[in-house]
N, C-alpha and C. Protein backbone atom coordinates (compact mmCIF):
# COMPACT_ATOMS: atom_id res chain seq x y z
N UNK A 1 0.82 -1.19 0.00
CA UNK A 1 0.00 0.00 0.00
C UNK A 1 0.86 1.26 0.00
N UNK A 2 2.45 1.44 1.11
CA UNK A 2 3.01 2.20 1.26
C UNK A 2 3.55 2.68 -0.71
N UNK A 3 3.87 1.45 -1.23
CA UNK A 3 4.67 1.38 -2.16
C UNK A 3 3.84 2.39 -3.53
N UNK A 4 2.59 1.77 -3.76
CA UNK A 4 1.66 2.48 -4.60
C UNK A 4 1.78 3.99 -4.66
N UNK A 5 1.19 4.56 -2.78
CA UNK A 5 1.40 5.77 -3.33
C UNK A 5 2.71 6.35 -2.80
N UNK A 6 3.09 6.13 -2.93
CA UNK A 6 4.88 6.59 -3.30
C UNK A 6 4.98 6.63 -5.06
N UNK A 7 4.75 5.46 -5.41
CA UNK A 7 4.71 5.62 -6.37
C UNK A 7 3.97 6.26 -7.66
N UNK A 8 2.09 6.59 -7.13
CA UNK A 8 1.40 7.59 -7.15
C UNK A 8 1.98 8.77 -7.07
N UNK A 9 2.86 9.39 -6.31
CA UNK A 9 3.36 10.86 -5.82
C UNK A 9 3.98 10.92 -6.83
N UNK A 10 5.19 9.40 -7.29
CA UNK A 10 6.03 10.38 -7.96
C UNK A 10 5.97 10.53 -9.53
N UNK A 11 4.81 9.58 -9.82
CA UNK A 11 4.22 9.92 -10.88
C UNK A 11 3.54 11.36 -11.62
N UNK A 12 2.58 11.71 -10.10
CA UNK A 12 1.76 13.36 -9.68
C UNK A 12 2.80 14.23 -9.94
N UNK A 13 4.01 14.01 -9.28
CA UNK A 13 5.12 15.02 -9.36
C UNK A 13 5.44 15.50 -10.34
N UNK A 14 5.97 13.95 -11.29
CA UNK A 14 6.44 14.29 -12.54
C UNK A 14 5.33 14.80 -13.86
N UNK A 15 4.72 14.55 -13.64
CA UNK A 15 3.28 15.43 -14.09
C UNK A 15 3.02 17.02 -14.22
N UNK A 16 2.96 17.00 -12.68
CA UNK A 16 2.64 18.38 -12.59
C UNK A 16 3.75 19.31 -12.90
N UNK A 17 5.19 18.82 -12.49
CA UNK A 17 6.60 19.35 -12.90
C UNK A 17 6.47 19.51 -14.56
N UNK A 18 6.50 18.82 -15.37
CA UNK A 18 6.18 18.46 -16.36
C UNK A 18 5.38 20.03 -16.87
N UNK A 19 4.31 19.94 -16.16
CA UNK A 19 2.93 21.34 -17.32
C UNK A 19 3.60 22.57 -16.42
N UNK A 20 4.73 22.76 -15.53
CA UNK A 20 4.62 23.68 -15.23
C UNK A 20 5.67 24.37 -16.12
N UNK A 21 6.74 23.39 -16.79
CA UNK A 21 7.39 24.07 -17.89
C UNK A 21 7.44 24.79 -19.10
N UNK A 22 8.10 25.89 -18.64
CA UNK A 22 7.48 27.14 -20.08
C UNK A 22 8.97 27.20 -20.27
N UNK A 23 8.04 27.72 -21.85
CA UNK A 23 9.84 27.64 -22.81
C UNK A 23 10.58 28.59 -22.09
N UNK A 24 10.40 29.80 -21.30
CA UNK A 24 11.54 30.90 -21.34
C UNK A 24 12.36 30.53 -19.67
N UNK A 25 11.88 29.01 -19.55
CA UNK A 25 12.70 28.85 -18.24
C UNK A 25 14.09 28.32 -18.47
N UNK A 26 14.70 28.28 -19.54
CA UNK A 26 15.84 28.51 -20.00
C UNK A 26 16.66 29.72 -19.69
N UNK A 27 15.76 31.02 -20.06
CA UNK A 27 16.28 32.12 -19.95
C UNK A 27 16.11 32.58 -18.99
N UNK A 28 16.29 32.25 -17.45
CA UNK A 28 16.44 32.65 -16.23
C UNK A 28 17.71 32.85 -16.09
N UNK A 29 18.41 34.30 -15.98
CA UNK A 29 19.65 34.55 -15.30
C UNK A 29 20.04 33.50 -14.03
N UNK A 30 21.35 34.17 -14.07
CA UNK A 30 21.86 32.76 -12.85
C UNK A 30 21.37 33.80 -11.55
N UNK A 31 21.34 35.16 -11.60
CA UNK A 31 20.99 35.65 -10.42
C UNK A 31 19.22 35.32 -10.21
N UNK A 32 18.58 35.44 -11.21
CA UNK A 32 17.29 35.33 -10.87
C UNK A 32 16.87 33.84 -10.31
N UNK A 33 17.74 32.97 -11.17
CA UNK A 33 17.64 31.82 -9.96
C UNK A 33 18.15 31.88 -8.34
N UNK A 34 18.78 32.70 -8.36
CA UNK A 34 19.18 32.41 -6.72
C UNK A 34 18.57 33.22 -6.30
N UNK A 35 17.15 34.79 -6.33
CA UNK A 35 16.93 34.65 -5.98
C UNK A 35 15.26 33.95 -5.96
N UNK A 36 14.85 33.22 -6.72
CA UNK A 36 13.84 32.63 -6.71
C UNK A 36 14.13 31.34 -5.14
N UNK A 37 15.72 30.82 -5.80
CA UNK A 37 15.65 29.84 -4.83
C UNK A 37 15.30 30.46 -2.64
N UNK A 38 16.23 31.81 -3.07
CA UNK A 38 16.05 32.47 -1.61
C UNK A 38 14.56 32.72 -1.16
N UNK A 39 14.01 32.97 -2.06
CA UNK A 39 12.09 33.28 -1.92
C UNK A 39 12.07 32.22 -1.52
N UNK A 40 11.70 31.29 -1.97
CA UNK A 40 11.46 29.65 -1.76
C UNK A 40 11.94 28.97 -0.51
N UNK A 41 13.17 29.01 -0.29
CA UNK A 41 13.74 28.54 0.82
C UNK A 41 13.03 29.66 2.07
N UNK A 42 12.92 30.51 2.22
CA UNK A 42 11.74 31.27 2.87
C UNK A 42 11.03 31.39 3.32
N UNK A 43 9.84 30.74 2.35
CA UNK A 43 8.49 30.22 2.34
C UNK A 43 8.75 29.13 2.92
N UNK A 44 9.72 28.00 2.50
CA UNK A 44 9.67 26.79 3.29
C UNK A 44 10.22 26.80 4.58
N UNK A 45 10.72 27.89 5.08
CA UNK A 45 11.51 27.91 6.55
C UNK A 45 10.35 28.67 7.56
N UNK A 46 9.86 28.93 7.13
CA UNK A 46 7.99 30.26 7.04
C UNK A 46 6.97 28.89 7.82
N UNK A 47 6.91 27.67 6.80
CA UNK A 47 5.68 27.00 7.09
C UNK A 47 6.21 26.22 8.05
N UNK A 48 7.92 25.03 8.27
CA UNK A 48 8.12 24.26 8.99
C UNK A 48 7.78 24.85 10.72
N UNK A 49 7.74 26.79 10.43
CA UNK A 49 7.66 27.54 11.65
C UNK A 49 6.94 27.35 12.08
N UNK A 50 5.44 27.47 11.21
CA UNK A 50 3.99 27.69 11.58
C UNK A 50 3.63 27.30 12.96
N UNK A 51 3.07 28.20 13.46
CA UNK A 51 2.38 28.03 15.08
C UNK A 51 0.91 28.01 14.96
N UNK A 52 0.41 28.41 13.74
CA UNK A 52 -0.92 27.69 14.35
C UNK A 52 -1.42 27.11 13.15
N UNK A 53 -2.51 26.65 12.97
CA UNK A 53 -3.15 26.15 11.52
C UNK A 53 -3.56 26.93 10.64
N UNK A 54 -4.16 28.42 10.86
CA UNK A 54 -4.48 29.39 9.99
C UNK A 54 -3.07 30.07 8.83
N UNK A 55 -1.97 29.93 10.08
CA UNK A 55 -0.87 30.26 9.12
C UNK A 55 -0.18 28.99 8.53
N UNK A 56 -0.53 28.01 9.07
CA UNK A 56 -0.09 26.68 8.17
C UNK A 56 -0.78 26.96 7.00
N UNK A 57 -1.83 27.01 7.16
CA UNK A 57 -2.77 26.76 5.77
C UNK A 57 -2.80 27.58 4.81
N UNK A 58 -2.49 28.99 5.22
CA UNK A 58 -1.90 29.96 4.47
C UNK A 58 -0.91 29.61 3.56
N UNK A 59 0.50 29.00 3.83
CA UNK A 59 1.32 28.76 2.83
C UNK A 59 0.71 27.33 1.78
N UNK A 60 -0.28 27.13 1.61
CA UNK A 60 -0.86 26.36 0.86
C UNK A 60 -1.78 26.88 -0.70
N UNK A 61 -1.99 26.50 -1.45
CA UNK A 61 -2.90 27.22 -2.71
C UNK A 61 -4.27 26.35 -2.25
N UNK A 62 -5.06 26.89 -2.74
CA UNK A 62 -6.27 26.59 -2.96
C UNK A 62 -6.83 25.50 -3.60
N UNK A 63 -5.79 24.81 -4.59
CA UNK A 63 -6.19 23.31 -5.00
C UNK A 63 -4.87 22.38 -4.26
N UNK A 64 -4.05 23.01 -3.44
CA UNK A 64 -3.54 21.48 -2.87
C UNK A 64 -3.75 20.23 -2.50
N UNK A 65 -3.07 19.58 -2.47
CA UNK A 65 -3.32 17.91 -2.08
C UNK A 65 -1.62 16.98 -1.54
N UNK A 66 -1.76 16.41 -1.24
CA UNK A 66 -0.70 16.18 0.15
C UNK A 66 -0.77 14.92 -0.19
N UNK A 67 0.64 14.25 0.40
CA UNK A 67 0.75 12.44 0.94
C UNK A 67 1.33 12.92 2.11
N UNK A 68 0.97 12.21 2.97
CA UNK A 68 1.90 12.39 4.35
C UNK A 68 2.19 10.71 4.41
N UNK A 69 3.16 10.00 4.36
CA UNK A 69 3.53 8.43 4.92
C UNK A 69 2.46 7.64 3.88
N UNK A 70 1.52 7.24 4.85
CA UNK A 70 0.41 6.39 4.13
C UNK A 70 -0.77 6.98 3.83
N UNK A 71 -0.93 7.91 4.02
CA UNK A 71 -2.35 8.87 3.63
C UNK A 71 -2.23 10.26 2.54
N UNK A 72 -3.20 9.78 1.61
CA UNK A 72 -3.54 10.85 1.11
C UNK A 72 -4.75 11.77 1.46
N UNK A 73 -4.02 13.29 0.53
CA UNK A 73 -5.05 14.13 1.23
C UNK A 73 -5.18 15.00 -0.11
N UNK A 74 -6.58 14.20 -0.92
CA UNK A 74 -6.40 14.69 -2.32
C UNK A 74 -6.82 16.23 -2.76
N UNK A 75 -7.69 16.72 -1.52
CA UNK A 75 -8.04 17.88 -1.74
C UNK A 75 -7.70 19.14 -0.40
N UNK A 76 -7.55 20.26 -0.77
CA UNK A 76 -7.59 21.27 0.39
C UNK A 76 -8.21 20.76 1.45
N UNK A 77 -9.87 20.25 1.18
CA UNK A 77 -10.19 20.55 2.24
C UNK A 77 -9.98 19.42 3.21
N UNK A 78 -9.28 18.25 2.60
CA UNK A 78 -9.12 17.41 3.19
C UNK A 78 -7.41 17.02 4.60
N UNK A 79 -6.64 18.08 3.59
CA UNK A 79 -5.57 18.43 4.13
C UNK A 79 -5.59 19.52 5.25
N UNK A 80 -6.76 20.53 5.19
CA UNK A 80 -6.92 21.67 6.25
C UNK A 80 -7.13 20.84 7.58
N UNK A 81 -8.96 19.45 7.06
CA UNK A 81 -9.05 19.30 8.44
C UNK A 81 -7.36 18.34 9.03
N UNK A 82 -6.64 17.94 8.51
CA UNK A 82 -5.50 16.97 8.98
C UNK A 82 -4.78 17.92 9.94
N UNK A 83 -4.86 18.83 9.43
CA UNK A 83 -3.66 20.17 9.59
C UNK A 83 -4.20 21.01 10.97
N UNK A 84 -5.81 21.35 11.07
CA UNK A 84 -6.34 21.44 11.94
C UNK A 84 -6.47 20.36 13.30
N UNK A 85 -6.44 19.33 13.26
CA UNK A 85 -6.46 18.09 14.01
C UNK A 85 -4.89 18.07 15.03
N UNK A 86 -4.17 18.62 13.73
CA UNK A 86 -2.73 18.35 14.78
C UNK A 86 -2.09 19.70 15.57
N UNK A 87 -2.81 20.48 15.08
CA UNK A 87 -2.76 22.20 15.88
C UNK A 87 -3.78 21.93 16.93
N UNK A 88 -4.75 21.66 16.77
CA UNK A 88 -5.83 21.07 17.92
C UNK A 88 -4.83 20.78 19.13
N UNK A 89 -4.51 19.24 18.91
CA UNK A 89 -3.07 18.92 20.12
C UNK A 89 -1.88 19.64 20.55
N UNK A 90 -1.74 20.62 19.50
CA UNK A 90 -0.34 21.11 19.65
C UNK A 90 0.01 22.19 21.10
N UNK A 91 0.75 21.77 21.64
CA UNK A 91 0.84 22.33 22.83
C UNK A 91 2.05 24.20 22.31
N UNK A 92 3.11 22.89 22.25
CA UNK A 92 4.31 23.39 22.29
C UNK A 92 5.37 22.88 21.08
N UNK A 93 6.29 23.76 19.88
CA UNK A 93 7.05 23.10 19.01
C UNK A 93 8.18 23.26 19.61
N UNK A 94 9.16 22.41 19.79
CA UNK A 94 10.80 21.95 20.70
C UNK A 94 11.23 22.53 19.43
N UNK A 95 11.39 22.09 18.72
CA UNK A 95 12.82 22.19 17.15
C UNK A 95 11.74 21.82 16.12
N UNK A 96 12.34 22.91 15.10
CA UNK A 96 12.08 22.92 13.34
C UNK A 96 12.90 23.46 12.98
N UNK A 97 13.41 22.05 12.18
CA UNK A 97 14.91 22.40 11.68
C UNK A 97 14.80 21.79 10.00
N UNK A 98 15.34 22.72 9.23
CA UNK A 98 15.67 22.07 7.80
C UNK A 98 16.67 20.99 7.96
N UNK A 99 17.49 20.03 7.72
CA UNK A 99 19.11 19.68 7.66
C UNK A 99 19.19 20.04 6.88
N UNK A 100 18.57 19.32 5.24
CA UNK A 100 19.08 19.96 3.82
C UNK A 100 17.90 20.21 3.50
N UNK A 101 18.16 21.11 2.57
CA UNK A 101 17.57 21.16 1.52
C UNK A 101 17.51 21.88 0.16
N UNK A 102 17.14 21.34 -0.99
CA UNK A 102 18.00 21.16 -2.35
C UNK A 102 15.97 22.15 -3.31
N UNK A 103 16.73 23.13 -3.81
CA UNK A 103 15.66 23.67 -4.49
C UNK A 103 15.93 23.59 -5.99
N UNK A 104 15.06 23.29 -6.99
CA UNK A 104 14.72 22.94 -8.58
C UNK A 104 13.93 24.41 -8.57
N UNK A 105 15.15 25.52 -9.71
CA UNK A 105 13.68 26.36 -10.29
C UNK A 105 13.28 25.76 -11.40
N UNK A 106 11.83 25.90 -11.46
CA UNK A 106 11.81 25.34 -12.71
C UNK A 106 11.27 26.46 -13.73
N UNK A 107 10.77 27.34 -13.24
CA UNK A 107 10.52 28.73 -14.00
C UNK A 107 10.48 29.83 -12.70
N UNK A 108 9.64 30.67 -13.59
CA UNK A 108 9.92 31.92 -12.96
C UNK A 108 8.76 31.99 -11.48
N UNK A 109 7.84 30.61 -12.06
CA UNK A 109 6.48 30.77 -11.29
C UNK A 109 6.47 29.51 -10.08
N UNK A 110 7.44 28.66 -10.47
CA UNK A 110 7.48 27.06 -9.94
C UNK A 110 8.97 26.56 -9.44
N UNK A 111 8.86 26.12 -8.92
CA UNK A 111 10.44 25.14 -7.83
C UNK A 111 9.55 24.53 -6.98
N UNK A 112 10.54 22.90 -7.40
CA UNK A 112 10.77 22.12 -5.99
C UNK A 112 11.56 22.23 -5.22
N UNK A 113 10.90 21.64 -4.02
CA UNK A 113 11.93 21.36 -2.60
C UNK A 113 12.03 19.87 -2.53
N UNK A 114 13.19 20.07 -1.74
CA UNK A 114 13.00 18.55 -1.09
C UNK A 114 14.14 18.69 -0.21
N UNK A 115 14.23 17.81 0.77
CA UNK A 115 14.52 18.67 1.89
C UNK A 115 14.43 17.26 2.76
N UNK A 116 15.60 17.70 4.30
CA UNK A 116 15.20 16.41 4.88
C UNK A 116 15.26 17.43 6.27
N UNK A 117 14.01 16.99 7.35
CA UNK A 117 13.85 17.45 8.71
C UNK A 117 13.79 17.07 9.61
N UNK A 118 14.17 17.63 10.87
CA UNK A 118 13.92 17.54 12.29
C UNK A 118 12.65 18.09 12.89
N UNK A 119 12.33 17.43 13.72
CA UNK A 119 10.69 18.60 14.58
C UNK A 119 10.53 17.61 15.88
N UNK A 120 10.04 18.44 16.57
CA UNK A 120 9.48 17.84 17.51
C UNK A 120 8.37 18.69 18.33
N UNK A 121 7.61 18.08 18.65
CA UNK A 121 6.74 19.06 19.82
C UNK A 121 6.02 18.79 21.12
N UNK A 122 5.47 19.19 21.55
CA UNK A 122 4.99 18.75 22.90
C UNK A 122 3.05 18.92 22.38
N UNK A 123 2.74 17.92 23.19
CA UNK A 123 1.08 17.57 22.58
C UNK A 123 0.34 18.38 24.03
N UNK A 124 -1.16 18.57 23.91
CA UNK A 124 -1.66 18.94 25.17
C UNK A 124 -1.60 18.48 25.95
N UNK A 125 -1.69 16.62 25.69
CA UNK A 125 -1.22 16.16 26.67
C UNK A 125 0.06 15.87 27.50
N UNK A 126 1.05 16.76 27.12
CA UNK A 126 2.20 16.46 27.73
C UNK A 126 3.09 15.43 27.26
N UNK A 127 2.77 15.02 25.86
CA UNK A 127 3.38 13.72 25.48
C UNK A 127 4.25 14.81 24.70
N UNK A 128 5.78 14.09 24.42
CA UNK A 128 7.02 14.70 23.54
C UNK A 128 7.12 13.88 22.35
N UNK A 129 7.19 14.60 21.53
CA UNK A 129 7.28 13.51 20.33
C UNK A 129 8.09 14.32 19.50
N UNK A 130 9.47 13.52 18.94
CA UNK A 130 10.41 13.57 18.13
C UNK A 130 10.44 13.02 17.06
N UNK A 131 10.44 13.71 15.86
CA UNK A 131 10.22 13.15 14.12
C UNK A 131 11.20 13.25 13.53
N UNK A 132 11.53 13.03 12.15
CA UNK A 132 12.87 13.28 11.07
C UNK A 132 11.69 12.54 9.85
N UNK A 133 12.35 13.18 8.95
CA UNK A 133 11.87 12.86 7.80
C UNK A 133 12.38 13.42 6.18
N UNK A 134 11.89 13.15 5.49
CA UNK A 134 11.85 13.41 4.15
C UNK A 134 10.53 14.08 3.74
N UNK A 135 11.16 15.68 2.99
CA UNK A 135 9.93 16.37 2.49
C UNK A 135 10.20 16.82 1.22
N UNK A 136 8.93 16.88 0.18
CA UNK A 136 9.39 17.11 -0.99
C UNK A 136 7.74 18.11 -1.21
N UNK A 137 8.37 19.25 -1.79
CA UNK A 137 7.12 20.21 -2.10
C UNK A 137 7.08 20.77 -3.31
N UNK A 138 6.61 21.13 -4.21
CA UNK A 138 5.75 22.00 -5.24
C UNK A 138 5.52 23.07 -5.05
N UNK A 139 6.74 24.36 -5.14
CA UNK A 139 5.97 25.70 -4.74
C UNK A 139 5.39 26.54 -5.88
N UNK A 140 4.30 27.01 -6.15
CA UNK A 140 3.99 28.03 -7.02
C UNK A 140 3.85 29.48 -6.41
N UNK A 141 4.17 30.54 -7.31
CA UNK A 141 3.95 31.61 -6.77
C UNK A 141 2.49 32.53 -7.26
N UNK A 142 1.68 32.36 -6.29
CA UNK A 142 0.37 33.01 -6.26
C UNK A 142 0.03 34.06 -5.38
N UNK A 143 0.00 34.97 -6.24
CA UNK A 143 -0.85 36.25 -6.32
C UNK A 143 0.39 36.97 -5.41
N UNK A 144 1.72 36.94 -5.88
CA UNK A 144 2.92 37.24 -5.31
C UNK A 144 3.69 36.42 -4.25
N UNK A 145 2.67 35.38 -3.69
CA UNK A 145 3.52 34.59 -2.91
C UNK A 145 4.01 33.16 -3.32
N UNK A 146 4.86 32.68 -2.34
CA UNK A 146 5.27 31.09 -2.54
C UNK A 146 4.16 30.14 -1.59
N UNK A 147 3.56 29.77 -2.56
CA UNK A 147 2.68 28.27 -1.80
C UNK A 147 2.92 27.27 -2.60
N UNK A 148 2.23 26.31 -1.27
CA UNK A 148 2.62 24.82 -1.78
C UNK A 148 1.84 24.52 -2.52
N UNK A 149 1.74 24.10 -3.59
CA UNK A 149 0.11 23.18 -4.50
C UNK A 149 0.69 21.54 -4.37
N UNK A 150 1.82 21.25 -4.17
CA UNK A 150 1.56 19.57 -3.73
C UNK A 150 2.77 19.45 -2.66
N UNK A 151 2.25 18.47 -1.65
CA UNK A 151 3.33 17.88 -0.73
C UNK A 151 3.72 16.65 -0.52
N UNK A 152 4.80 16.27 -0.46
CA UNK A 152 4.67 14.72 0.17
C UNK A 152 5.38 14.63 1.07
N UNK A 153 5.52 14.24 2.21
CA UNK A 153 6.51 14.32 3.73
C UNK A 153 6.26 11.92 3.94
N UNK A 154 7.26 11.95 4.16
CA UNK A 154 7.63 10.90 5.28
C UNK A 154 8.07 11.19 6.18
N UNK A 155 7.67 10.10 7.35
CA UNK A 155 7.91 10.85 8.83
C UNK A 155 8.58 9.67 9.51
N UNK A 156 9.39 10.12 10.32
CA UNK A 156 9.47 8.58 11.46
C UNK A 156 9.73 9.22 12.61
N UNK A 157 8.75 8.67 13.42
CA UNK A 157 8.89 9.16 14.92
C UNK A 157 10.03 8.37 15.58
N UNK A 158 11.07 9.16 16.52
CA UNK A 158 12.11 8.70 16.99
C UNK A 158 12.13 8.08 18.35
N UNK A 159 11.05 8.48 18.91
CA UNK A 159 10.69 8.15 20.77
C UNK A 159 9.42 7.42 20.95
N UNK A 160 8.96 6.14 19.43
CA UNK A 160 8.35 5.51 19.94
C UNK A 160 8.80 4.34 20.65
C-alpha cells in the first residue's frame, strides 16, 4: 500500500513538474535563480515555523493535495481538516529544523523542494514527540507569494 502511493506521488510530481514548464525557463539569469531559490527557501523555513493552523494553511494554494507516509489528502479541504487536528493537540514546538535542503527552479512561477527534517513538539497532553523525515514540495507563486500546490513528507517518529 506504502509502495503504490509513493509511487502515485512520484508519478503526480512528474506530471505536474512536467505542465509547469514554459519555454523561457531557460532564460532565467543565474541571479534570478538564486533569488527565486532564496524566496522559496523562505516560504519553506515560514511554514516548517507555523504556530498555528491558519498560518499553516496559508502557505498552501487553494487546489492542494498532500501524501503524508500512508495517507492521502487529495483535496484542500481534506488536508486543512489533517492540519487542523494536529494544531488542535499542539501544545508546544521543541525544534524545526531544515538539515538539507535542495531547491529545482523550474521557472519563474514554480520550484521544488526537497529537503530532509527535524521537529518535535509537545502535545496537550504532555506527550514529547520527536520526528525526522523526508519532504518534498511543489511551490507556485500566487498572487505574489510562494505556496505549496503539492506535498509529500515521510515521517518517522524517533521516541516511539
Amino acid at each position: 500500500m506504502k509502495q503504490s502511493f509513493t509511487i502515485a506521488s512520484v508519478i503526480l510530481g512528474v506530471f505536474i513538474v512536467g505542465s509547469c514548464q514554459s519555454p523561457d525557463s531557460s532564460k532565467l539569469t543565474e541571479s534570478r535563480i538564486v533569488q527565486i531559490k532564496a524566496e522559496v527557501e523562505q516560504a519553506a523555513i515560514e511554514h516548517l515555523n507555523a504556530k498555528d493552523a491558519a498560518t499553516a494553511l496559508s502557505h498552501y494554494t487553494e487546489d492542494a493535495m498532500a501524501v503524508s507516509n500512508d495517507t492521502l489528502y487529495p483535496s484542500f479541504e481534506k488536508l486543512s481538516e489533517n492540519i487542523m487536528a494536529y494544531y488542535d493537540i499542539l501544545k508546544e514546538v521543541n525544534l524545526a529544523v531544515w538539515d538539507q535542503m535542495y531547491i529545482n527552479v523550474i521557472n519563474t512561477d514554480a520550484a521544488l523542494v526537497t529537503a530532509k527534517f527535524r521537529y518535535s513538539f509537545t502535545s496537550t497532553s504532555d506527550e514529547k514527540t520527536d520526528l525526522q523525515g523526508v519532504w518534498t514540495a511543489l511551490y507556485v507563486r500566487s498572487n505574489g507569494s510562494w505556496k505549496i500546490r503539492v506535498r509529500h513528507e515521510s515521517v518517522i517518529p524517533m521516541n516511539k
